[in-house]
Protein backbone atom coordinates (compact mmCIF):
# COMPACT_ATOMS: atom_id res chain seq x y z
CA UNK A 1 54.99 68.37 76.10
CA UNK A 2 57.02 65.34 75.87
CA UNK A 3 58.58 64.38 79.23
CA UNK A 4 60.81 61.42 79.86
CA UNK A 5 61.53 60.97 83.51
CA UNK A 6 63.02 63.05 86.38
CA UNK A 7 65.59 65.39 85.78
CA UNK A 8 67.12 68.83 85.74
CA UNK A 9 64.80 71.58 84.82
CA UNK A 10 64.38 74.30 82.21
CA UNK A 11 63.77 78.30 82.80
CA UNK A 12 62.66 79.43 79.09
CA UNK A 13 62.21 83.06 78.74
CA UNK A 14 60.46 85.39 76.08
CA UNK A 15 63.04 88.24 74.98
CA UNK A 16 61.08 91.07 74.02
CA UNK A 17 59.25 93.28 76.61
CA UNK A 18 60.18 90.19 78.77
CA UNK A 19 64.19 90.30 79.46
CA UNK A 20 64.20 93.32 77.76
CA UNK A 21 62.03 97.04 77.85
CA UNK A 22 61.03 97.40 74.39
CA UNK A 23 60.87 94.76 71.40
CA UNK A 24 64.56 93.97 69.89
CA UNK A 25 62.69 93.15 66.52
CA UNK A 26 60.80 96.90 66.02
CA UNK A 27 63.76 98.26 67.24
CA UNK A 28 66.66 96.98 64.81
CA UNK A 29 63.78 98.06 62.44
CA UNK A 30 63.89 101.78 63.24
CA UNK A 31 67.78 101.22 63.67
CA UNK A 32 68.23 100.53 59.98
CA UNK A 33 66.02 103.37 58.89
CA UNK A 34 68.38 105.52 60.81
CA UNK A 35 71.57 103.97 59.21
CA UNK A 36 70.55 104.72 55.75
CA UNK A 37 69.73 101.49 54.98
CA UNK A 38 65.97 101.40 54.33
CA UNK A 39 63.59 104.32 53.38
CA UNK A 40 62.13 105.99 55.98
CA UNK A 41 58.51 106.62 55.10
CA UNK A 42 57.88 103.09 53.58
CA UNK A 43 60.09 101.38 56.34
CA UNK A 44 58.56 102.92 59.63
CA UNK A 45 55.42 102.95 58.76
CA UNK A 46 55.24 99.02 58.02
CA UNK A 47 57.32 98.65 61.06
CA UNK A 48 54.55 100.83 62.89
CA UNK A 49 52.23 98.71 61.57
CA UNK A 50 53.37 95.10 61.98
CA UNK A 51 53.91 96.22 65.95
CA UNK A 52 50.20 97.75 66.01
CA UNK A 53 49.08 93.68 64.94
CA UNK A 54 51.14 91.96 67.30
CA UNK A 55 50.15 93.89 70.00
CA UNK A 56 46.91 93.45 68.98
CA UNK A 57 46.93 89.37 68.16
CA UNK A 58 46.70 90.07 64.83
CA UNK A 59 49.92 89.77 63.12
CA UNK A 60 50.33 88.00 59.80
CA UNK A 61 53.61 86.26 60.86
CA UNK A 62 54.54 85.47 57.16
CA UNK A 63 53.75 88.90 56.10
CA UNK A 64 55.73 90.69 58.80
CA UNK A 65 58.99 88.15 57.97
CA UNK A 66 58.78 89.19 54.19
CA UNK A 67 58.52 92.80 55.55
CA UNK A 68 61.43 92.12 58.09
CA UNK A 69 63.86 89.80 56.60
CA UNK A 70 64.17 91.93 53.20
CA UNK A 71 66.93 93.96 54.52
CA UNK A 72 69.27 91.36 54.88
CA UNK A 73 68.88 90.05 51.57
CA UNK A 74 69.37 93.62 50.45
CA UNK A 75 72.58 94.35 52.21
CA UNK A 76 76.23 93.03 52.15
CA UNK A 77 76.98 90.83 55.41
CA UNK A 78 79.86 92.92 56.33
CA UNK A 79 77.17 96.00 56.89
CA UNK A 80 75.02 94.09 58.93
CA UNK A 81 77.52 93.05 61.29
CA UNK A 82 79.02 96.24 61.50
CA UNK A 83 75.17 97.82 61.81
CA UNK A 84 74.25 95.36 64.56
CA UNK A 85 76.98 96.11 66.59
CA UNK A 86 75.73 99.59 66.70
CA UNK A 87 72.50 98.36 67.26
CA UNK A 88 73.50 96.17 70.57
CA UNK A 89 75.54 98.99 71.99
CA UNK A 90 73.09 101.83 71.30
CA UNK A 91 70.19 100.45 71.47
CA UNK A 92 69.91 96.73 73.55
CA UNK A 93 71.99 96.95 76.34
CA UNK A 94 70.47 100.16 77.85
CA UNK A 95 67.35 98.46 77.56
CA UNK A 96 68.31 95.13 79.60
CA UNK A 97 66.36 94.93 82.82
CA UNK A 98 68.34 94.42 85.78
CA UNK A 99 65.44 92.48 87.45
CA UNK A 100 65.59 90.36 84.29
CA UNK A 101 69.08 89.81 84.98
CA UNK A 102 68.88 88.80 88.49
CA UNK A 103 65.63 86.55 87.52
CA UNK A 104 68.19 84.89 85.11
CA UNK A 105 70.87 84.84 87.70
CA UNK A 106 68.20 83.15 89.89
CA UNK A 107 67.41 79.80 88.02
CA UNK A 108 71.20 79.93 86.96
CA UNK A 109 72.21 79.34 90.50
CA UNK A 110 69.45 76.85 90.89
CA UNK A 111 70.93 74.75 87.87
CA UNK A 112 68.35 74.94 86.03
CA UNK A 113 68.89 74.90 81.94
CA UNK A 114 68.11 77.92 80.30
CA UNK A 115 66.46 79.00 77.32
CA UNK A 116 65.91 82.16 75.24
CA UNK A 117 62.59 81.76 72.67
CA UNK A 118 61.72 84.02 70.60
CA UNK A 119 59.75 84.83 67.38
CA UNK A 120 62.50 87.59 66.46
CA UNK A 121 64.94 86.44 64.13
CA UNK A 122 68.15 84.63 64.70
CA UNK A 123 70.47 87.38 63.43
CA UNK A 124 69.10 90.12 65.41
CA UNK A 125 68.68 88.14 68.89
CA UNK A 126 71.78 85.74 68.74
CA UNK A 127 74.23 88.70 70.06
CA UNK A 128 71.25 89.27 72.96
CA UNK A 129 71.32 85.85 74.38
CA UNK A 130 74.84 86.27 74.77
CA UNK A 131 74.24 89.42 76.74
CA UNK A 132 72.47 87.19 79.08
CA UNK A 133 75.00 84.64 78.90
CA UNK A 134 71.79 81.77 77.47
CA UNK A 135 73.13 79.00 75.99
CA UNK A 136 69.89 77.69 73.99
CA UNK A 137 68.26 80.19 71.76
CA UNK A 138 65.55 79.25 69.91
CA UNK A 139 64.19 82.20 67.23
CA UNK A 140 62.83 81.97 63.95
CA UNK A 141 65.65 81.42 61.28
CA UNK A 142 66.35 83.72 57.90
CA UNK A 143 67.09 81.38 55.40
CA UNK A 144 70.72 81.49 54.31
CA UNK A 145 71.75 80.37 50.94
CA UNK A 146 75.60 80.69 49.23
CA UNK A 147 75.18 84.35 48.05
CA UNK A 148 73.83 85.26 51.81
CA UNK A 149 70.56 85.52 53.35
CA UNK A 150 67.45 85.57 51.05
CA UNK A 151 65.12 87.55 52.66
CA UNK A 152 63.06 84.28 53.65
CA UNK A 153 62.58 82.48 56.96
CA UNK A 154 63.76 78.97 57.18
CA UNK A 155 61.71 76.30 58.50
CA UNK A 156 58.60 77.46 60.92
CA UNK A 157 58.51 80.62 62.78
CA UNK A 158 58.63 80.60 66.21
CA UNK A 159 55.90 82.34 67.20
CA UNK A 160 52.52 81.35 68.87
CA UNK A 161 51.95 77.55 68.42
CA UNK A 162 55.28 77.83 66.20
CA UNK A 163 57.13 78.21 69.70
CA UNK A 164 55.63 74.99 70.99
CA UNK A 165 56.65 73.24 68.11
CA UNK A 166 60.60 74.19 68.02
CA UNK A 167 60.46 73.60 72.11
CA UNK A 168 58.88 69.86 71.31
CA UNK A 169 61.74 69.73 68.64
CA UNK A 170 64.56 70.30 70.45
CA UNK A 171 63.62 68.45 73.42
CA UNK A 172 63.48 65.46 71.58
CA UNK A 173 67.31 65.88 70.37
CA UNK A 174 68.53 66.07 73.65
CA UNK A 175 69.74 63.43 76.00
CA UNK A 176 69.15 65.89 79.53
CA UNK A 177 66.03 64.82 81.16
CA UNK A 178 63.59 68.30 81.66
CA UNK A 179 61.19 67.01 84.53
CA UNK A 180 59.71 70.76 85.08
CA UNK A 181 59.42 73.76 82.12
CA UNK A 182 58.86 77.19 83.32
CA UNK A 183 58.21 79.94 81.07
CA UNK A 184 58.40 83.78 81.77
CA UNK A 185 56.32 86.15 79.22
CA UNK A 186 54.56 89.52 78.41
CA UNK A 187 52.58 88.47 75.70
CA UNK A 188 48.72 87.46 74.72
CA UNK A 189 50.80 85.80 71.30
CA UNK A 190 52.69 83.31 74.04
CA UNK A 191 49.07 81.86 75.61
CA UNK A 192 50.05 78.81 73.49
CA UNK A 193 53.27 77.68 74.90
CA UNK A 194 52.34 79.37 78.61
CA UNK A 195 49.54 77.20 78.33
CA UNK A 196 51.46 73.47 78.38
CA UNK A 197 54.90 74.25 80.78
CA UNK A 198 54.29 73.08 84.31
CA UNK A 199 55.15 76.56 85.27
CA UNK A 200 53.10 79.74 83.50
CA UNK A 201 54.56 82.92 85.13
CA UNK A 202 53.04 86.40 83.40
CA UNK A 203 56.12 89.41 83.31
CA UNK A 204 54.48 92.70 83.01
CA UNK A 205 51.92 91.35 80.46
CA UNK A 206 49.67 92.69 78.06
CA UNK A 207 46.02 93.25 78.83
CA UNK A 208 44.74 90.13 77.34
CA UNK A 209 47.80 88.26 79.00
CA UNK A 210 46.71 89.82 82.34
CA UNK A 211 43.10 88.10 82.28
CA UNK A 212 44.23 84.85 80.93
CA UNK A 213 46.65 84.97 84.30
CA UNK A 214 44.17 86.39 86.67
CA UNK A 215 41.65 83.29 85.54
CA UNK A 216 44.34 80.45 85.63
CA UNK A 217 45.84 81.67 88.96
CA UNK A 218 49.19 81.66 87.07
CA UNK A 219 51.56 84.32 88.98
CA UNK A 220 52.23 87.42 87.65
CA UNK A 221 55.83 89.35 88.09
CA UNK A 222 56.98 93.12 86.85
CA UNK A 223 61.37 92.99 85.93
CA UNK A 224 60.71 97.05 85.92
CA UNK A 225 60.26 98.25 89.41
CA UNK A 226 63.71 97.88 90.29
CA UNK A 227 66.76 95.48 90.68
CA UNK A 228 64.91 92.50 91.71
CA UNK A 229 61.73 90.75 90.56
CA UNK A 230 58.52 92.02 92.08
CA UNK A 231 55.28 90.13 92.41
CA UNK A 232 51.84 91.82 91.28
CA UNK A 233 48.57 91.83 92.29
């Protein structure tokens, strides 16, 4: 990771099962199978299934975005807006971890930059950031063309090595100086980017995540045993 100097530095945080208890991405799936707008039995069981990989380390990222981007190509934008507003309210902010918030809160008062990143798409995780009040949100983008979105992602995912690659990107456009990158996550599918920030902290991780920790020293945290961040064994 490209550094240039001493300067301010940067908290970056996963979203899903990270800042928030459950996985924005499956969820606004199962949302839009109970609005109407997808069919149930084909719809829930790829969602089931694309989850099942990623939890796994086995997801077919192009796959899953064909699978998951669809709907907006399939939908006026006016019904997406109005479905993701019911999707925030019912089914986000009940799900935002108060330890998550005061671990935000935290670096905020420290002055350190902050930074959402996250292999969920744009559309669905824009409105979240803003929960958290995160200026920079970096998430993979659905391709937008002048009849509306087309179902496709636009340039590379963010997800795995993809997530090092948009960090590297946008640190070159800015003129801040980042002397120290921390980076909070649950994931085995985040060992990439946890891998080059000065500081690797594990948040309630995944199995795999939990051994890669344990043999790197790297510290481990749970945001779900009450209002303020917890260290674990």
């Amino acid at each position: 990771m490209r550094r240039r100097g001493q300067g301010v530095q940067l908290a970056i945080f996963d979203l899903d099962n990270t800042l928030l208890e459950g996985d924005s991405d499956y969820l606004w799936g199962q949302h839009l199978i109970d609005e109407g707008a997808v069919a149930r039995d084909r719809f829930e069981a790829g969602n089931q299934r694309f989850m099942r990989d990623y939890e796994a380390g086995e997801l077919d990222i192009d796959a899953f975005l064909r699978f998951a981007l669809q709907p907006l190509a399939d939908h006026p934008e006016s019904s997406l807006m109005a479905w993701r507003e019911t999707f925030i309210d019912r089914h986000i902010r009940p799900r935002i971890l108060p330890a998550a918030c005061a671990l935000v809160e935290d670096h905020r008062r420290r002055g350190h930059a902050l930074m959402i990143i996250t292999a969920t798409n744009r559309f669905v995780t824009a409105p979240i950031a803003a929960l958290f009040d995160i200026p920079v949100l970096l998430a993979t983008e659905p391709e937008h063309g002048p009849a509306g979105y087309t179902g496709r992602p636009a340039g590379i995912p963010t997800f795995q090595a993809g997530k090092i690659e948009a960090l590297r990107a946008w640190l070159d456009q800015q003129e801040a100086v980042f002397e120290t990158l921390h980076f909070y996550s649950d994931s085995r599918n985040d060992l990439p980017l946890l891998e080059v920030v000065d500081h690797p902290v594990a948040v309630d991780p995944d199995p795999v995540l939990t051994d890669a920790a344990r043999a790197r020293g790297w510290p481990m945290l749970t945001l779900r045993a009450g209002d303020t961040p917890q260290t674990l064994a």
